[in-house]
Protein backbone atom coordinates (compact mmCIF):
# COMPACT_ATOMS: atom_id res chain seq x y z
CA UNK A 1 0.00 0.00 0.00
CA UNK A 2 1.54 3.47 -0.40
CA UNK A 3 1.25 5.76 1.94
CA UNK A 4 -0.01 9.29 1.23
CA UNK A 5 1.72 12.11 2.37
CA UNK A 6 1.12 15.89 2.81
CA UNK A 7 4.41 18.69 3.36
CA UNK A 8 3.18 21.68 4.47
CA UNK A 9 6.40 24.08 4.77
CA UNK A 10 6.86 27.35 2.36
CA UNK A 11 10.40 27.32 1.81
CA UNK A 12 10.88 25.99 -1.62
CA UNK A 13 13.94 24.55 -1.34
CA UNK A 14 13.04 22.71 1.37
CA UNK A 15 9.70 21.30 0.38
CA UNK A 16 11.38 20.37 -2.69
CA UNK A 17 13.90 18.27 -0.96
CA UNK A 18 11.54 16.71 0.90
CA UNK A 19 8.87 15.95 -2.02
CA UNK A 20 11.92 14.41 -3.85
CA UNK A 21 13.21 12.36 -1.46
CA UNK A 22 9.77 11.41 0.19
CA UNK A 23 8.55 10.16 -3.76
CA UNK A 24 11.88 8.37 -4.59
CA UNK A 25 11.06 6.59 -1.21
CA UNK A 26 7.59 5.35 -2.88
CA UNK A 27 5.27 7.59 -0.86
CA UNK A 28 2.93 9.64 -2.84
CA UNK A 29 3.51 13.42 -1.99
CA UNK A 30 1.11 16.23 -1.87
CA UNK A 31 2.61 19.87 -1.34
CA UNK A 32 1.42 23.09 0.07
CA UNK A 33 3.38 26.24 1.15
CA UNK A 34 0.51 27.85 3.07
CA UNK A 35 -0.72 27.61 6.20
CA UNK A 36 -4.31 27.92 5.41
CA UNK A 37 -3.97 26.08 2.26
CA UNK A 38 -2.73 23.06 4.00
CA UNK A 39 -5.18 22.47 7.17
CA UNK A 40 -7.89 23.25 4.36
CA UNK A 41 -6.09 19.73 2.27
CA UNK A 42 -5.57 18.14 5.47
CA UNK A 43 -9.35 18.49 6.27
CA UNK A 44 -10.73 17.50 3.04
CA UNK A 45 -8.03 14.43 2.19
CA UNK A 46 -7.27 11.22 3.78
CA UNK A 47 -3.72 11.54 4.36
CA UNK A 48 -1.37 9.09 6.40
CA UNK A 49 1.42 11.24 7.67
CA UNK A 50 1.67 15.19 8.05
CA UNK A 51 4.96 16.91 7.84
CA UNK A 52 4.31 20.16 9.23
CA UNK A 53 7.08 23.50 9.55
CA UNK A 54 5.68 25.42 12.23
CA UNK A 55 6.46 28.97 10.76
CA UNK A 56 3.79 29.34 7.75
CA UNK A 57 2.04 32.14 6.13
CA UNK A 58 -1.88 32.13 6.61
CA UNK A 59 -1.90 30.27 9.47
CA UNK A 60 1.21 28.53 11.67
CA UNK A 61 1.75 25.39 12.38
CA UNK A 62 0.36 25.26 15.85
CA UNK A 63 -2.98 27.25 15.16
CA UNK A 64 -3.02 24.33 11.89
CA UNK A 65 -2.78 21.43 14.49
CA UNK A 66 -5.14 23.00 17.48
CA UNK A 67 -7.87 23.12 14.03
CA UNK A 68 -7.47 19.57 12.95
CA UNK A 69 -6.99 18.22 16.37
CA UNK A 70 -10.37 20.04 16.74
CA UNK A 71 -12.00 18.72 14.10
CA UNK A 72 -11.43 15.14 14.77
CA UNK A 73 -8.35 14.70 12.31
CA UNK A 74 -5.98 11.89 14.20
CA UNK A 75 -3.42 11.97 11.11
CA UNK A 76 0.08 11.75 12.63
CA UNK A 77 1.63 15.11 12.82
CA UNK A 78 5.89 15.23 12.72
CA UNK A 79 6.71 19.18 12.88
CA UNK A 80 9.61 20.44 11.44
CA UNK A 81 11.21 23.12 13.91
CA UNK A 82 15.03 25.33 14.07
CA UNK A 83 17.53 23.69 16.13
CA UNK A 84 17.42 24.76 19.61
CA UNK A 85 14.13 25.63 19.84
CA UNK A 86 13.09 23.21 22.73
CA UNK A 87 9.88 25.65 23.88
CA UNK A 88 8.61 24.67 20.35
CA UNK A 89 9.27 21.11 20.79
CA UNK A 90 7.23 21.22 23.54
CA UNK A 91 4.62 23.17 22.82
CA UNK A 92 4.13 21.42 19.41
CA UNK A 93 4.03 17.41 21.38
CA UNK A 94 1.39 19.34 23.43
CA UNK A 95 -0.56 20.81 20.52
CA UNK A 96 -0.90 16.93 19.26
CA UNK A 97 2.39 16.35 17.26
CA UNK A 98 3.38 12.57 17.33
CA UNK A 99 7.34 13.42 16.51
CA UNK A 100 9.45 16.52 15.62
CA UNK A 101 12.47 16.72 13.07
CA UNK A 102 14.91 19.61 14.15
CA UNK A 103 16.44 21.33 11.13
CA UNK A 104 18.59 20.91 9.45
CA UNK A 105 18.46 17.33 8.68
CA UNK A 106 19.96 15.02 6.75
CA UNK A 107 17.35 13.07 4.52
CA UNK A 108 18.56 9.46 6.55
CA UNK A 109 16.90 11.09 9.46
CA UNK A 110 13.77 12.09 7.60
CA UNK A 111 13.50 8.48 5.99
CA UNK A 112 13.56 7.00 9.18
CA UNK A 113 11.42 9.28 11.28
CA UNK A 114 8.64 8.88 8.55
CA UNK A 115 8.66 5.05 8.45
CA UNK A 116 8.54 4.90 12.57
CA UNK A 117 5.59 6.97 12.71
CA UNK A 118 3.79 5.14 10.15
CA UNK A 119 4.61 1.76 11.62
CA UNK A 120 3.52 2.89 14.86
CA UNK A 121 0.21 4.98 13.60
CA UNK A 122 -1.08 1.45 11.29
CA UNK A 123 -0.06 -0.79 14.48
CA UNK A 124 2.98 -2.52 12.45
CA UNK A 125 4.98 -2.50 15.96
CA UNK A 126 1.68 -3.95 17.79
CA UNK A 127 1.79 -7.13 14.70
CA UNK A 128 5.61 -7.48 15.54
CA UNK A 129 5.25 -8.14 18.86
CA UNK A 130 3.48 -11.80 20.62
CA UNK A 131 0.09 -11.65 21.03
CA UNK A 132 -1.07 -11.61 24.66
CA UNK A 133 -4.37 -12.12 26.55
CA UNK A 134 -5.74 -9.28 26.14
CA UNK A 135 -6.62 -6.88 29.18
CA UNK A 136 -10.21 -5.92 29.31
CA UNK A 137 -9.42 -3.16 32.64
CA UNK A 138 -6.81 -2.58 35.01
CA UNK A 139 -8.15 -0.78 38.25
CA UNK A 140 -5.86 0.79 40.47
CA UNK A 141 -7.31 2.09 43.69
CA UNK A 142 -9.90 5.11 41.78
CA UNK A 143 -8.06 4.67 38.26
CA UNK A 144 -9.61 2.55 36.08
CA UNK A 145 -7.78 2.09 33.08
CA UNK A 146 -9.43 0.25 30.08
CA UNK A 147 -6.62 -0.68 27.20
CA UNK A 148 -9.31 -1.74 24.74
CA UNK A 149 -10.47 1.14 24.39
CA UNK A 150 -8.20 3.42 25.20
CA UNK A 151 -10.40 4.85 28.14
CA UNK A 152 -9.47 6.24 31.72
CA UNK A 153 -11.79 7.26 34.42
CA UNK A 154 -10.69 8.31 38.55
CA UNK A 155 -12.45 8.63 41.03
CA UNK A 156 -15.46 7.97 38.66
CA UNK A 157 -14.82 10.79 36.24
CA UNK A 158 -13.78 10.11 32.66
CA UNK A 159 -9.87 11.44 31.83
CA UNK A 160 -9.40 12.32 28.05
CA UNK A 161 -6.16 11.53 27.27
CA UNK A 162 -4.14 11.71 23.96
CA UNK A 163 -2.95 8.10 22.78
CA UNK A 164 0.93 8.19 23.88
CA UNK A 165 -0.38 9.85 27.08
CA UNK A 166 -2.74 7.19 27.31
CA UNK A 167 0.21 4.41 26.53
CA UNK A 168 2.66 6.12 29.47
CA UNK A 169 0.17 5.58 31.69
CA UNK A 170 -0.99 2.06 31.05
CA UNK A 171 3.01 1.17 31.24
CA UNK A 172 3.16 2.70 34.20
CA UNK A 173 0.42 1.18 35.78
CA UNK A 174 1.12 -2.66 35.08
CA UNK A 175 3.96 -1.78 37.35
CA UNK A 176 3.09 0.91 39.73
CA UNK A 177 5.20 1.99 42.21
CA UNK A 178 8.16 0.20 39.95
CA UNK A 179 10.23 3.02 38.42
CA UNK A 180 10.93 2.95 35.05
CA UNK A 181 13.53 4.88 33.32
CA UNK A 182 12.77 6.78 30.49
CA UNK A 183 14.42 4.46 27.78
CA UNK A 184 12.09 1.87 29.08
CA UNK A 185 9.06 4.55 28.49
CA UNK A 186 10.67 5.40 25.32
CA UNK A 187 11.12 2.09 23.96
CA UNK A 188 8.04 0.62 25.09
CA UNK A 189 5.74 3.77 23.51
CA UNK A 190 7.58 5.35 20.84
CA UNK A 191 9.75 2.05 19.97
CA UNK A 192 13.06 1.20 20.14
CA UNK A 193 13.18 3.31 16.36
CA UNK A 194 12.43 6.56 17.56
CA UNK A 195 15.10 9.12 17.15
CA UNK A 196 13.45 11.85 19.51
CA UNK A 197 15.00 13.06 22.67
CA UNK A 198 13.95 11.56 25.86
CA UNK A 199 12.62 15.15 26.48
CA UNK A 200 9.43 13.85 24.67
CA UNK A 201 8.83 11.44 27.64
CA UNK A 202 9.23 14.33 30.00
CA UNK A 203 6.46 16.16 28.15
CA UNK A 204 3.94 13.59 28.06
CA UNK A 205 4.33 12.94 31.81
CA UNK A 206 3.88 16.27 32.67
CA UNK A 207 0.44 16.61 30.70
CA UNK A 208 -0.49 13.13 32.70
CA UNK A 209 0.07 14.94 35.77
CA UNK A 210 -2.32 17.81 34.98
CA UNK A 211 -5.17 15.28 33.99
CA UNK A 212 -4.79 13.44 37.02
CA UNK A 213 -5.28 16.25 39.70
CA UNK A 214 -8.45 15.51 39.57
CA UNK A 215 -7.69 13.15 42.64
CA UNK A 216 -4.38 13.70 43.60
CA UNK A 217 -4.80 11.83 47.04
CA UNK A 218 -5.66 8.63 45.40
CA UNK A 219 -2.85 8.53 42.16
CA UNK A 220 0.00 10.44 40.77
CA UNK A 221 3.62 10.20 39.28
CA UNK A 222 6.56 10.63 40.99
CA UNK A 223 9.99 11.77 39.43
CA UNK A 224 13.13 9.42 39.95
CA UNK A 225 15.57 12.04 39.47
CA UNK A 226 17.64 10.90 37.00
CA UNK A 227 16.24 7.85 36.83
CA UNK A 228 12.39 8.53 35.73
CA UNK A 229 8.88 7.62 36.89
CA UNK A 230 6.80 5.87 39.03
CA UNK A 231 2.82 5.30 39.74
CA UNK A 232 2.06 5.74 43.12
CA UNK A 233 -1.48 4.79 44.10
CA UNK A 234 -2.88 5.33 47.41
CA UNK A 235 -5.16 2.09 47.75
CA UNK A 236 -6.57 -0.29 49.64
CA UNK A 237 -6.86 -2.81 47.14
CA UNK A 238 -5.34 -3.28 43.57
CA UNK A 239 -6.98 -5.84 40.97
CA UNK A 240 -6.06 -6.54 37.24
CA UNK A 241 -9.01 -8.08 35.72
CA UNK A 242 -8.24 -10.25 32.10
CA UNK A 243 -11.01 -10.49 29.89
């Protein structure tokens, strides 16, 4: 199957170099070089993958993903962004980005950040890996986690979650109050492919913390520094249930 791909970046050298190398890959390529232009193309095409610069005309990249985001869209985002320009890393995995490139880049790079997303976002790494019983819920004192369908409620009250904030939690919770380092969260949610920093894991956690406030007292996430995270659940009693 090939994948279908829309560029949105307006420097024409660049998109260029990315069109040509993205086609000579096999991917079919669909270009615009304005902001507006391309959330309108990402909202009226099926696409696979979106490689978004974050600096547009018409509209920029962030204001492009809080729209689609909005509107339902669940493409897989990778923003392009300058070197050293962690706020934007950040505030891009928050805006719903799955992956960022930092330019400049050499195409290797680009290849291989493209084909991890896309594995990830058609479940290739899920296929590659043995198939288990499958959990139907995992209740941890007031969290009640449910993998199959990617739902969380605490204390009663449904937490919406994006997916890899969803998939750092349920790691964390088949082993709470184990730490685990951030190459294990790395590896175990973004693969042991992805090029990103581990500054990505940082991110997510931090959102997770926000969203589970809602009852402090009963769960949060405690930093290993250093090291990395751990659930802690205030309980009296802990049950995994397998469907």
């Amino acid at each position: 199957m090939t994948h279908r791909l829309l560029v949105i970046e307006d420097e024409p050298t660049l998109s260029r170099l990315l069109s040509y190398n993205l086609s000579n890959e096999g991917y079919e390529v669909t270009v615009e070089e304005h902001g507006q232009t391309g959330c309108d193309a990402a909202l009226k095409s099926d696409f696979d993958l979106i490689l978004l610069d974050l600096m547009l005309p018409g509209m920029n990249g962030f204001e492009i993903m809080s729209k689609l985001r909005s509107e339902g869209v669940k493409t897989p985002i990778v923003i392009l962004t300058a070197k050293n320009a962690e706020e934007e890393v950040v505030q891009g995995l928050k805006s719903g980005a799955d992956d960022y490139i930092t330019k400049p880049f050499g195409v290797a790079e680009l290849l291989a950040r493209v084909a991890a997303v896309l594995r990830r976002s058609t479940g290739q790494d899920e296929r590659d890996k043995p198939q288990l019983q499958p959990e139907s819920q995992i209740s941890l004192g007031e969290l009640a986690i449910y993998p199959e369908k990617y739902e969380v409620t605490l204390g009663g009250e449904h937490i919406t979650l994006r997916p890899k904030e969803f998939e750092v939690l349920l790691y964390l919770a088949r082993k709470p109050g184990v730490v685990m380092t951030r190459d294990d969260l790395m590896n175990a949610v973004w693969g042991f492919d992805y090029i990103g920093g581990q500054r990505t894991v940082d991110v997510h956690v931090s959102s997770l913390r926000k969203k589970l406030e809602l009852d402090p007292q009963s769960v949060h996430i405690d930093s290993i520094r250093g090291v990395g995270y751990k659930l802690v659940v205030n309980k009296k009693r802990t049950a995994h249930h397998f469907g």
